[in-house]
C-alpha atoms as a PDB file:
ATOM      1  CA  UNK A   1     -70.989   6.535 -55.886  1.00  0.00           C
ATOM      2  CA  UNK A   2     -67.638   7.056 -54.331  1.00  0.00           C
ATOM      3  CA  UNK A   3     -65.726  10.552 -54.938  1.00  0.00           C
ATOM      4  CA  UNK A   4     -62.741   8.712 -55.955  1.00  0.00           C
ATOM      5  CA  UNK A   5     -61.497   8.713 -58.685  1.00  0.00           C
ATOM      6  CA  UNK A   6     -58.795   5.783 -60.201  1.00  0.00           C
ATOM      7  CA  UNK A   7     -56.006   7.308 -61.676  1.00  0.00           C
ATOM      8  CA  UNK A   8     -54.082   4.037 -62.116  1.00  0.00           C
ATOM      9  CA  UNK A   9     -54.739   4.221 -65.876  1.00  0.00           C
ATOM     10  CA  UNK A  10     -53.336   7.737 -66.027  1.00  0.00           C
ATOM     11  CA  UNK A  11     -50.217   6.685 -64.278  1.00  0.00           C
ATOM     12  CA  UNK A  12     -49.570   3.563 -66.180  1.00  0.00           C
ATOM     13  CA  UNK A  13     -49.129   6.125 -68.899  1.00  0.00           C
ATOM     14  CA  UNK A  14     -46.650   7.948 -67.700  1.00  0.00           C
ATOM     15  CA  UNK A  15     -42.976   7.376 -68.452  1.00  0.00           C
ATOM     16  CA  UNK A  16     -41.198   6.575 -65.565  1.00  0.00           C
ATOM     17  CA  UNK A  17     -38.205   9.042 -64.520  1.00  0.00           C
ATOM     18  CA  UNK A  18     -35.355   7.360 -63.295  1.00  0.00           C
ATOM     19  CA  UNK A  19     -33.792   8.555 -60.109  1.00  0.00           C
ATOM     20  CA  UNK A  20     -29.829   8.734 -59.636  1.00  0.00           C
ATOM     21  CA  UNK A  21     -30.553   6.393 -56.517  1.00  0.00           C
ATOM     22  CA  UNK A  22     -31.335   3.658 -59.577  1.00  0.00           C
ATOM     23  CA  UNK A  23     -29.100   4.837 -61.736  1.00  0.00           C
ATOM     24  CA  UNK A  24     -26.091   4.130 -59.548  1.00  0.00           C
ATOM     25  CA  UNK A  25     -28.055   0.819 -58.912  1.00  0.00           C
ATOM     26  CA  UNK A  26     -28.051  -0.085 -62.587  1.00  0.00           C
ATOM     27  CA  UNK A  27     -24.892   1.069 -62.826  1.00  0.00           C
ATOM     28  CA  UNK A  28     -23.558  -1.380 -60.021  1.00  0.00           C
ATOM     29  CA  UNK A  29     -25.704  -4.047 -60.394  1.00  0.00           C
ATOM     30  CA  UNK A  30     -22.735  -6.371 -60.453  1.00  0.00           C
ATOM     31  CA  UNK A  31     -21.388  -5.407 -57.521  1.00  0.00           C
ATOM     32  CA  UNK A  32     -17.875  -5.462 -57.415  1.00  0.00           C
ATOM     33  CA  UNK A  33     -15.546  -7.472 -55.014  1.00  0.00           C
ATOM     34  CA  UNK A  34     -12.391  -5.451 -55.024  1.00  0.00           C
ATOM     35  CA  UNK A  35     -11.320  -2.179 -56.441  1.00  0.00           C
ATOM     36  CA  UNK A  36     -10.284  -3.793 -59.680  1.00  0.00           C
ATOM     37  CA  UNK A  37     -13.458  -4.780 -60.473  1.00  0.00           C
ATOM     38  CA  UNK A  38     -14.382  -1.458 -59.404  1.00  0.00           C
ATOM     39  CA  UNK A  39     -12.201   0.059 -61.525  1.00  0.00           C
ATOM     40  CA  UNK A  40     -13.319  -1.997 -64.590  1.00  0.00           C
ATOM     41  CA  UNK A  41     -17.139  -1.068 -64.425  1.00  0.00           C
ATOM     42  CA  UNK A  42     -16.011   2.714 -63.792  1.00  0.00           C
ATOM     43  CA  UNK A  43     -14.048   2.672 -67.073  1.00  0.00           C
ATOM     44  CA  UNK A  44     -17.178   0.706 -69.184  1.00  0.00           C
ATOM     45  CA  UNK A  45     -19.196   3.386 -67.630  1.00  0.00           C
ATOM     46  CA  UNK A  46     -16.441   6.076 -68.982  1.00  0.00           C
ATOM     47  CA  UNK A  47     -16.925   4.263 -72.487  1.00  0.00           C
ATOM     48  CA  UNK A  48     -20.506   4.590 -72.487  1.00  0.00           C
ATOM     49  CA  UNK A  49     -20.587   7.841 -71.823  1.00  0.00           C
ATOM     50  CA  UNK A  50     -22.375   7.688 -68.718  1.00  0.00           C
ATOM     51  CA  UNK A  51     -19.886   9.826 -66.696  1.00  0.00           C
ATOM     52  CA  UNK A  52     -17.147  12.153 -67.963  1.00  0.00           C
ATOM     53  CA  UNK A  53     -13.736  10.785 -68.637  1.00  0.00           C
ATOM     54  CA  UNK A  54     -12.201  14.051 -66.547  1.00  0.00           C
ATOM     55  CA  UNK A  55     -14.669  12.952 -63.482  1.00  0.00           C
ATOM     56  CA  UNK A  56     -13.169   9.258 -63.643  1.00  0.00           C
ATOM     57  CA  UNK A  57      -9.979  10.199 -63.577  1.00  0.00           C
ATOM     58  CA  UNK A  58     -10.922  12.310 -60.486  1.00  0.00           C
ATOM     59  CA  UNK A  59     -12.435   9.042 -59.380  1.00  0.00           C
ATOM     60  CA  UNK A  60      -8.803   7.453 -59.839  1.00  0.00           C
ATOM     61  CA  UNK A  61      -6.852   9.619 -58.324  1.00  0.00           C
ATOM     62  CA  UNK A  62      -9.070   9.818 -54.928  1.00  0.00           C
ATOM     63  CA  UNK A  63      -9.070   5.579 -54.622  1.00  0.00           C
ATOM     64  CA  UNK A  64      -4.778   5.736 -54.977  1.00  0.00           C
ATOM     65  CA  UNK A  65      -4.264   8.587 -52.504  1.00  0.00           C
ATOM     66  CA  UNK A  66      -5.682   6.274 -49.891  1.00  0.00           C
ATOM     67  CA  UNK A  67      -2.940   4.385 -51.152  1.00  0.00           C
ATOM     68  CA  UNK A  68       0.124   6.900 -51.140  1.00  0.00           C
ATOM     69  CA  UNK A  69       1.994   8.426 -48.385  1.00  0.00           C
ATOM     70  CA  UNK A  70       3.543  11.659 -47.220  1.00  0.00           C
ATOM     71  CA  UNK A  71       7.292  10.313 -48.150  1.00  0.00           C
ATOM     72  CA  UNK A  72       5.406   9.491 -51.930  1.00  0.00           C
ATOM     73  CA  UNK A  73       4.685  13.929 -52.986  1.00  0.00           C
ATOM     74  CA  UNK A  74       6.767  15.367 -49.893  1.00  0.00           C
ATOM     75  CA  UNK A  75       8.906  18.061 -51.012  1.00  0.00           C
ATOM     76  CA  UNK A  76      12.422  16.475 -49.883  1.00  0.00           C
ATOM     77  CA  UNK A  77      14.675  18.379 -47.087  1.00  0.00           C
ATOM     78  CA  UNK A  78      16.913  19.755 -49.785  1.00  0.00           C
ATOM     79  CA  UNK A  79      14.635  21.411 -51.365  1.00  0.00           C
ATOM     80  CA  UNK A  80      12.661  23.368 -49.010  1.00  0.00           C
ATOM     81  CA  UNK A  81      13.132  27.100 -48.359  1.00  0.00           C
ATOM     82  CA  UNK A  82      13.252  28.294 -45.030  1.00  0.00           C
ATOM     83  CA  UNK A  83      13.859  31.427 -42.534  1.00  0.00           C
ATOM     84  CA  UNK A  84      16.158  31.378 -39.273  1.00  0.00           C
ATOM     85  CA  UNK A  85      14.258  32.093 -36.128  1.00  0.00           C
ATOM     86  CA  UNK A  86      17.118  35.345 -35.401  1.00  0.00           C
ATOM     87  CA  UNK A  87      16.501  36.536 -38.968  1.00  0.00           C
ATOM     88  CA  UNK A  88      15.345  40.190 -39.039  1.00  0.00           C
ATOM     89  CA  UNK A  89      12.896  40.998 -41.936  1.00  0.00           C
ATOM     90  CA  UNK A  90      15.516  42.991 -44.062  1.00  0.00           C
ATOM     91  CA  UNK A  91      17.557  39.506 -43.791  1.00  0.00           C
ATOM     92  CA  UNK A  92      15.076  37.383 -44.992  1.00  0.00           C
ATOM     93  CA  UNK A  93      12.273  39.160 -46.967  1.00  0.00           C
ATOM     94  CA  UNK A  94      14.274  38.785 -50.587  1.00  0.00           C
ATOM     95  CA  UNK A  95      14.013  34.993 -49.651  1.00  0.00           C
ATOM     96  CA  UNK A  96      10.399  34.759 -49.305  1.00  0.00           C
ATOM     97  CA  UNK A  97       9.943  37.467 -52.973  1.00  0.00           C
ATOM     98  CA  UNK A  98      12.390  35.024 -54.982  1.00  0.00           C
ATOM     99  CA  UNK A  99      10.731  31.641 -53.728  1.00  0.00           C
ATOM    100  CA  UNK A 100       7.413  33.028 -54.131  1.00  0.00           C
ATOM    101  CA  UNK A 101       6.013  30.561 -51.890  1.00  0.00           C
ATOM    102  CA  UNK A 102       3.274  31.415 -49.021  1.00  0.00           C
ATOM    103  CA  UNK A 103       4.616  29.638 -46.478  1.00  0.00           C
ATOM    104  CA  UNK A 104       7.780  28.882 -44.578  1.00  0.00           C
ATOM    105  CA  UNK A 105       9.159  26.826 -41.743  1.00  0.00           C
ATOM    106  CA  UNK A 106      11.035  28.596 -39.062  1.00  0.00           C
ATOM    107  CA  UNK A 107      14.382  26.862 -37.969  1.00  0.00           C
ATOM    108  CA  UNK A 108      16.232  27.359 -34.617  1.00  0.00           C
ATOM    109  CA  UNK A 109      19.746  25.836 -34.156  1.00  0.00           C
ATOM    110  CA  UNK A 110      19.023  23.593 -37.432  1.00  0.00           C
ATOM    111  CA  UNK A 111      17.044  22.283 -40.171  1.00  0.00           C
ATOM    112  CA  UNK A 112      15.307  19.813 -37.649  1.00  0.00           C
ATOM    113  CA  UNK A 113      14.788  22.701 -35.001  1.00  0.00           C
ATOM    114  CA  UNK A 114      11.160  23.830 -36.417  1.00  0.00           C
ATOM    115  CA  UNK A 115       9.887  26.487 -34.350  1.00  0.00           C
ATOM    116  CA  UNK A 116       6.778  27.843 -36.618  1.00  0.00           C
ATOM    117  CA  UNK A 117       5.415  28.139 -39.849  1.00  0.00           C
ATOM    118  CA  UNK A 118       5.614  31.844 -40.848  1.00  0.00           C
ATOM    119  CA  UNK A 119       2.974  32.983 -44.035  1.00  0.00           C
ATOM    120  CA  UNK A 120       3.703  35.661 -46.378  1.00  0.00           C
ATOM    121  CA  UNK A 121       0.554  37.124 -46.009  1.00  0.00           C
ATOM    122  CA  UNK A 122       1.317  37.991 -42.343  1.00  0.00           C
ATOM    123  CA  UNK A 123       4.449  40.308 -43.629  1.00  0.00           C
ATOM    124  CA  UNK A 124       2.441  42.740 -44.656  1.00  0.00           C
ATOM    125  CA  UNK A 125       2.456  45.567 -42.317  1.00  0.00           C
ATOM    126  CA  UNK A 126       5.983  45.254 -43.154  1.00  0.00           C
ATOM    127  CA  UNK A 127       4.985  47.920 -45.931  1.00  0.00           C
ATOM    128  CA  UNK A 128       4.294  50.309 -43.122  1.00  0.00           C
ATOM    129  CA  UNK A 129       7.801  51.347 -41.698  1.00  0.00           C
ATOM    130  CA  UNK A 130       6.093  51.208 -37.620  1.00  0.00           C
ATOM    131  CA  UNK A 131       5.301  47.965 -38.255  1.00  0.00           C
ATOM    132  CA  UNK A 132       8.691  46.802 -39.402  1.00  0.00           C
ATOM    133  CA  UNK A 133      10.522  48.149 -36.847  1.00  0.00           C
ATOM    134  CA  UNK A 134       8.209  46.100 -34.545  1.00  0.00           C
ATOM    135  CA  UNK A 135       8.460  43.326 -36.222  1.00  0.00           C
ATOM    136  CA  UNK A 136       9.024  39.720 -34.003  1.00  0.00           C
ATOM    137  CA  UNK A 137       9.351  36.391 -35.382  1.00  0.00           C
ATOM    138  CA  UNK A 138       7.946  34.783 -31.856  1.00  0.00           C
ATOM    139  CA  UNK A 139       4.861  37.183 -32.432  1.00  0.00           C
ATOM    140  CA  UNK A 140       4.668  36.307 -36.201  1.00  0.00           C
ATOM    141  CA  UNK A 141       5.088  32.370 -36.757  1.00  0.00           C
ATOM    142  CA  UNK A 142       2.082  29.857 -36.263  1.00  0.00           C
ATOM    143  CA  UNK A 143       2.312  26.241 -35.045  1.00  0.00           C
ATOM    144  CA  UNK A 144       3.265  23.544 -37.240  1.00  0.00           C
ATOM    145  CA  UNK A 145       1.692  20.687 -38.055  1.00  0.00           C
ATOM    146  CA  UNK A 146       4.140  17.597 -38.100  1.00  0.00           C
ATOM    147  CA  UNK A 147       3.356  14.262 -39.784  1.00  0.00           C
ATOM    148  CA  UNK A 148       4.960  10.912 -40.213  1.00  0.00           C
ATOM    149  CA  UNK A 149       6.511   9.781 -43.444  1.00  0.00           C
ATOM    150  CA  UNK A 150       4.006   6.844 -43.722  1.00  0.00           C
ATOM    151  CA  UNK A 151       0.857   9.185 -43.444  1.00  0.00           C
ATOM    152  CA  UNK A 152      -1.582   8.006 -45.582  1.00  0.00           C
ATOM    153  CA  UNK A 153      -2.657  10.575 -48.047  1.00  0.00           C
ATOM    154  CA  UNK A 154      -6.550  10.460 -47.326  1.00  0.00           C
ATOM    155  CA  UNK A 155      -5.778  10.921 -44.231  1.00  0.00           C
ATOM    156  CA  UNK A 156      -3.455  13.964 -43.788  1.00  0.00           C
ATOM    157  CA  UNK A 157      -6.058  15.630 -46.303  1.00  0.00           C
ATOM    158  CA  UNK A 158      -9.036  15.047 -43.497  1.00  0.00           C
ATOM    159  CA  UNK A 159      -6.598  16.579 -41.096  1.00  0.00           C
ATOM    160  CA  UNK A 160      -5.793  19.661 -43.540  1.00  0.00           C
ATOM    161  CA  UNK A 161      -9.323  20.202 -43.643  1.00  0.00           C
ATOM    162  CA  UNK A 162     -10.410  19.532 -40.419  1.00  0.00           C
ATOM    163  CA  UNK A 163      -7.844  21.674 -38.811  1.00  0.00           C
ATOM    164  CA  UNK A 164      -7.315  24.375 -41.874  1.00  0.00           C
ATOM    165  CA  UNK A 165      -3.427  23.533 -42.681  1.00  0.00           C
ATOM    166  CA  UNK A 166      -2.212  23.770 -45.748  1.00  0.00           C
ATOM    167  CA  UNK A 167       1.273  22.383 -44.814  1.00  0.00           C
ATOM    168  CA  UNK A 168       3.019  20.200 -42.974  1.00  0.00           C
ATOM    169  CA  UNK A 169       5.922  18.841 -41.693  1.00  0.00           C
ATOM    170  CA  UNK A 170       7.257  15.355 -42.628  1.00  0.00           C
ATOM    171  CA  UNK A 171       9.880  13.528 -40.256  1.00  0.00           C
ATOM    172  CA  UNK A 172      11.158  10.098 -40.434  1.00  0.00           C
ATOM    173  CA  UNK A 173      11.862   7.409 -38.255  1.00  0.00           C
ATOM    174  CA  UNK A 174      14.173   8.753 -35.868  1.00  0.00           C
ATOM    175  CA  UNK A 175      12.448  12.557 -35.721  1.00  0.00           C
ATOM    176  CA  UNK A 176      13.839  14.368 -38.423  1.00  0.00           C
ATOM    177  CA  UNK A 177      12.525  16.339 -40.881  1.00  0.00           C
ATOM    178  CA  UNK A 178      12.612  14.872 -44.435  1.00  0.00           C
ATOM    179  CA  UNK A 179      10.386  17.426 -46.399  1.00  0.00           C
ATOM    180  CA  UNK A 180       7.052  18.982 -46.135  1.00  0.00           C
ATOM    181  CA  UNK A 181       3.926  17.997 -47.888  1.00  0.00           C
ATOM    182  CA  UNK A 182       0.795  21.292 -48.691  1.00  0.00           C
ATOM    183  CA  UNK A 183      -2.592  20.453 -49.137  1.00  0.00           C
ATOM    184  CA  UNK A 184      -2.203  21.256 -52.763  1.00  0.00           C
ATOM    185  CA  UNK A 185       0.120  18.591 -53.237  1.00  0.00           C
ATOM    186  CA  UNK A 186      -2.281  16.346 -51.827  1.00  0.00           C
ATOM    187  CA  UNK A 187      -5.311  17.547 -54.089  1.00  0.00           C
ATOM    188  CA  UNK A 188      -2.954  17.563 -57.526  1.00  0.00           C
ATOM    189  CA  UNK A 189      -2.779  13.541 -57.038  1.00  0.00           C
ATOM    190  CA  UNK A 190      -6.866  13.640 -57.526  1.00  0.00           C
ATOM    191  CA  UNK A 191      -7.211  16.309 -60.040  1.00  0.00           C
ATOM    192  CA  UNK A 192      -4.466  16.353 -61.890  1.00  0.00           C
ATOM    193  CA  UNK A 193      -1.522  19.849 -62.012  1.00  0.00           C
ATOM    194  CA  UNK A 194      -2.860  22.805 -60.240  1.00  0.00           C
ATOM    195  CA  UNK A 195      -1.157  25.659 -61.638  1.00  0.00           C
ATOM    196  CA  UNK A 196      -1.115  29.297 -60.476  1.00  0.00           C
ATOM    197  CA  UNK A 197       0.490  32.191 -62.310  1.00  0.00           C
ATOM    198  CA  UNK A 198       3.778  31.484 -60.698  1.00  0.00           C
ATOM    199  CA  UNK A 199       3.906  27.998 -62.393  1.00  0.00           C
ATOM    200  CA  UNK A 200       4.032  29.406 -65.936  1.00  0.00           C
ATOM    201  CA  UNK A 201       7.717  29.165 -65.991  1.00  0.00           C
ATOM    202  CA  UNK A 202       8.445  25.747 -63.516  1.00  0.00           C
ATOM    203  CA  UNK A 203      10.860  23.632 -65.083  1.00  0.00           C
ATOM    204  CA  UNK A 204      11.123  21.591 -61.942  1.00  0.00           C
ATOM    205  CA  UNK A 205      10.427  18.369 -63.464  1.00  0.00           C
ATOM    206  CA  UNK A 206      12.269  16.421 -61.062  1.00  0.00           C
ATOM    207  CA  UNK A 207      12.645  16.961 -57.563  1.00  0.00           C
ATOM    208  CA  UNK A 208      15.368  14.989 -56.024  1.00  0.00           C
ATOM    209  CA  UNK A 209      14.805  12.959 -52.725  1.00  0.00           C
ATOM    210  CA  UNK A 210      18.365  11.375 -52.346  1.00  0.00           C
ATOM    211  CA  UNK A 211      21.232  11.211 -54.577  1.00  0.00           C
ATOM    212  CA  UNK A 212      20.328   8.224 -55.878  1.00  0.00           C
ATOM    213  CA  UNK A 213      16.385   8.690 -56.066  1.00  0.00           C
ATOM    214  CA  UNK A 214      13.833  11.196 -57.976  1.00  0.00           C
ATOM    215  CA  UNK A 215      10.382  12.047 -57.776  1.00  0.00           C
ATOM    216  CA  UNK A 216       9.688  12.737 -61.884  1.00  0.00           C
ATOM    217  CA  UNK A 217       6.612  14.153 -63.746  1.00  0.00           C
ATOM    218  CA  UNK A 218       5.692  11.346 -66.406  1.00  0.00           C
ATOM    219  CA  UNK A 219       5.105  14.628 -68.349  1.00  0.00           C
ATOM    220  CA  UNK A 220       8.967  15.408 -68.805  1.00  0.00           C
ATOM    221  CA  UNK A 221      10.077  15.568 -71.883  1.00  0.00           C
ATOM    222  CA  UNK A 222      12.082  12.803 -73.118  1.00  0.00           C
ATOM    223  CA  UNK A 223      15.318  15.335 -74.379  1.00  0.00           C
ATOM    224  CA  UNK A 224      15.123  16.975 -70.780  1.00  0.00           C
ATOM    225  CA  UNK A 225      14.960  13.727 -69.475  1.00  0.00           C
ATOM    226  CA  UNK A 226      17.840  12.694 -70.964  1.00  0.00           C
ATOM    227  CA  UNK A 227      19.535  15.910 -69.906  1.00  0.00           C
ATOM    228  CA  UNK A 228      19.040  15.386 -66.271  1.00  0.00           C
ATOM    229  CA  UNK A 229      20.049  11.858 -66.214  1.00  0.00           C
ATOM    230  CA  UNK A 230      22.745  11.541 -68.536  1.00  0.00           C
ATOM    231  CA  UNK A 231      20.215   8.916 -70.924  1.00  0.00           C
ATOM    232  CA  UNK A 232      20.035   8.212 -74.674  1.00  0.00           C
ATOM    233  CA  UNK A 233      16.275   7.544 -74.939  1.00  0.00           C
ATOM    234  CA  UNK A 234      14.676   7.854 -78.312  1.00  0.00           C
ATOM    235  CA  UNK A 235      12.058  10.539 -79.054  1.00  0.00           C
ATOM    236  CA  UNK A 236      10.950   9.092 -81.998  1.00  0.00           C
ATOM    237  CA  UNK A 237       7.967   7.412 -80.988  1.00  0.00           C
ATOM    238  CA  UNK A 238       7.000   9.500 -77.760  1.00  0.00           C
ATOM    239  CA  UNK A 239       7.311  12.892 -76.480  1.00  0.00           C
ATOM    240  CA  UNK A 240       7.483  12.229 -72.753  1.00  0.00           C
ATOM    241  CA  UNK A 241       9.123  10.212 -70.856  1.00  0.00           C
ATOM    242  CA  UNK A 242       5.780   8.711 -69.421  1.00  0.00           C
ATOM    243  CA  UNK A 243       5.420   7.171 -73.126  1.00  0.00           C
ATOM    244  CA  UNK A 244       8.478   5.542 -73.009  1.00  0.00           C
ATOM    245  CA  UNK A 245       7.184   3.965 -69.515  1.00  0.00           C
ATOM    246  CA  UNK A 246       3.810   2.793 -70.845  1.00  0.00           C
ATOM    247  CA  UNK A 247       5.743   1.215 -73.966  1.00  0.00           C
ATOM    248  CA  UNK A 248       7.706  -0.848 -71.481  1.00  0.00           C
ATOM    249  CA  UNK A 249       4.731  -1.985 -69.201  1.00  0.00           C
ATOM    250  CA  UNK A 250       2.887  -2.658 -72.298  1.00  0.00           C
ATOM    251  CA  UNK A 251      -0.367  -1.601 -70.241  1.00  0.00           C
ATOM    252  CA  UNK A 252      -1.744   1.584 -67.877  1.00  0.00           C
ATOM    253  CA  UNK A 253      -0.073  -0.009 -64.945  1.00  0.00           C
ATOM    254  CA  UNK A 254      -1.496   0.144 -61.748  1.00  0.00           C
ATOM    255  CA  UNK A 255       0.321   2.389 -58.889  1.00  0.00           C
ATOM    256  CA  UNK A 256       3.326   0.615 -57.191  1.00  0.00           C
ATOM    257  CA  UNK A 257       3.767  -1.257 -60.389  1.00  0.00           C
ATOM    258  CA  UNK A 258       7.844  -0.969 -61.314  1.00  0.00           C
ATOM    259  CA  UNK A 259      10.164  -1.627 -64.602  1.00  0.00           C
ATOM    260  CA  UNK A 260      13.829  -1.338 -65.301  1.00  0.00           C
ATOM    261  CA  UNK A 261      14.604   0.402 -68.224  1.00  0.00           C
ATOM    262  CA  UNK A 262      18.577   0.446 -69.115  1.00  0.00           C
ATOM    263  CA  UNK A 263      20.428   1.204 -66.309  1.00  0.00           C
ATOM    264  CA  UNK A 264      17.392   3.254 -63.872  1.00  0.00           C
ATOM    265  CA  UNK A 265      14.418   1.226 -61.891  1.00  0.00           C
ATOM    266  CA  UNK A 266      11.072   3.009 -62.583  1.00  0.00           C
ATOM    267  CA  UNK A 267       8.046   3.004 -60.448  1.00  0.00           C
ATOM    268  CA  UNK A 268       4.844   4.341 -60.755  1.00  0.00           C
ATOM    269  CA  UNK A 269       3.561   6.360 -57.713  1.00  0.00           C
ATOM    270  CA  UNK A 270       0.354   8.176 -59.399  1.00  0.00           C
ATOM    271  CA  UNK A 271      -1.993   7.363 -62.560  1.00  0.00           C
ATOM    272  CA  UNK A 272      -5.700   8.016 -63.343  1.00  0.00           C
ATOM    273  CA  UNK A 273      -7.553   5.665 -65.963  1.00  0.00           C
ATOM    274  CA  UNK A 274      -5.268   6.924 -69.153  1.00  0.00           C
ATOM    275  CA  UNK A 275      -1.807   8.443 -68.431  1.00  0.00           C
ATOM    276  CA  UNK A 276       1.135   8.259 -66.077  1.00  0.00           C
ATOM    277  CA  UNK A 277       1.158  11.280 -63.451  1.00  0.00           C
ATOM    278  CA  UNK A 278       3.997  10.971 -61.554  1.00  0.00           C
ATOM    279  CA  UNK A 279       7.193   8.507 -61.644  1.00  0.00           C
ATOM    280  CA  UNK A 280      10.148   7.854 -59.085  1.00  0.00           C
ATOM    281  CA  UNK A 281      13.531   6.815 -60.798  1.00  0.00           C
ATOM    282  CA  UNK A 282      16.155   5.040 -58.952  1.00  0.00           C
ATOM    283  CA  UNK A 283      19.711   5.301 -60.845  1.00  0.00           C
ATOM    284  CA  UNK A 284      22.432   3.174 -60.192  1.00  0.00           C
ATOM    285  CA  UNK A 285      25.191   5.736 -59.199  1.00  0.00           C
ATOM    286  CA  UNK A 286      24.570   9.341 -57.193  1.00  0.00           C
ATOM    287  CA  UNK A 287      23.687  12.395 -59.063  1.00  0.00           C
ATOM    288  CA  UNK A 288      24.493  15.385 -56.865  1.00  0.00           C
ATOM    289  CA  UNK A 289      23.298  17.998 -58.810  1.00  0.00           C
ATOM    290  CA  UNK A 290      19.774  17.915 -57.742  1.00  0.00           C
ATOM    291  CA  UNK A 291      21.003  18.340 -53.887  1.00  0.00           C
ATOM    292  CA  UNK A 292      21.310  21.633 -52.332  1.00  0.00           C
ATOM    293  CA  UNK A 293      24.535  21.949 -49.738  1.00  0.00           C
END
């Protein structure tokens, strides 16, 4: 008689445990031909409960960075906050405490003469009186990273991480600067606001690119809306002015997707599976209050 023993009766028994390699199987068994049809069988799986609604959004917002550029989140010229390259620290330290940013570009002759990036976190000796008074700018500023207005946001966050930036420098066409883009920028446009204790207070709902064009949270509320751009929208039926947006599409739209509503062109540059993220209004006359001299 043979020592072995048949144990196929014994496993026929068993339940079988389903690995995540057949899960994902199941779960893609149609396989989809573009990311619509993607999209779709994500947000049945949503519905089902199979994965959480916060991880598909997550899910939405990494597929449309590949689809957004630098020029789409940059913060514009205007706004940024910068030190002169001549600037002794008494000059420019109660810049860097009011902005309460961590990093700074470094201007020569002009706004398009970038010599550096300086961080906050490297003015600290400056607590120590030796080290202020040998304090150098040269000695104290890191490279910066430059990118092109039409870099693609997947990308530029590879580079961040491949060669640990957290900002960068947009130009345009002819080789000026037109804003800077951080990594958290990037990363809010898959995961939603990232807010530190600094942002308790932001009212900067809309950052202002050119006179005649905005970058606006879809989270603004419709009387500050209103406020900003001289508009009579109703707040009876939505809070925010992404409501009144998703009224007029009639749908979620999909990112690039645009409507005119009164007298302003709106057009959707982020959204994840439920809600508007972030709009860009185009009105049909300047608004120069936005625009720093």
């Amino acid at each position: 008689m043979s020592d072995q023993q048949d144990f196929s009766g014994d496993a026929a028994d068993k339940p079988h445990r389903r690995t995540m390699r057949e899960w994902i199987g199941d779960l893609f068994s149609d396989e989809p031909d573009n990311i619509a049809e993607l999209l779709a069988i994500l947000q049945d799986a949503a519905r089902r409960q199979l994965i959480e609604v916060d991880a598909l959004n997550m899910i939405f917002g990494a597929l449309h960075v590949s689809d957004m550029h630098a020029r789409d989140i940059m913060i514009p010229r205007s706004a940024l906050v910068v030190v002169q390259e001549d600037q002794q620290p008494a000059e420019f330290l109660s810049t860097v405490i009011e902005s309460r940013h961590s990093r700074f570009p470094v201007t020569g002759d002009d706004l398009d003469d970038i010599k550096g990036i300086l961080h906050a976190k490297d003015l600290l000796p400056l607590v120590l009186q030796d080290s202020a008074q040998r304090f150098t700018m040269k000695d104290s500023i890191r490279p910066a990273a430059v990118v092109p207005e039409s870099k693609r946001l997947n990308v530029l966050l590879q580079e961040f991480r491949a060669n640990r930036n957290h900002m960068a420098l947009v130009v345009d066409e002819y080789g000026q600067i037109s804003g800077a883009v951080t990594i958290e920028d990037v990363l809010e446009q898959i995961v939603g606001e990232i807010e530190d204790e600094h942002d308790v207070d932001d009212d900067s709902f809309v950052k202002q690119l050119e006179p005649r064009s905005f970058h606006v949270k879809a989270t603004t509320t419709i009387e500050d809306f209103n406020d900003y751009f001289g508009q009579d929208f109703s707040d009876d039926e939505f809070d925010t002015i992404g409501g009144i947006v998703l009224q007029a599409f009639g749908h979620v739209p999909e990112l690039g997707e645009s409507v005119e509503i009164g007298a302003l062109r709106l057009e959707v540059l982020n959204a994840d599976s439920r809600r508007l993220r972030l709009l860009r209004v185009d009105t049909p006359e300047p608004i120069q209050k936005g625009l720093q001299d």
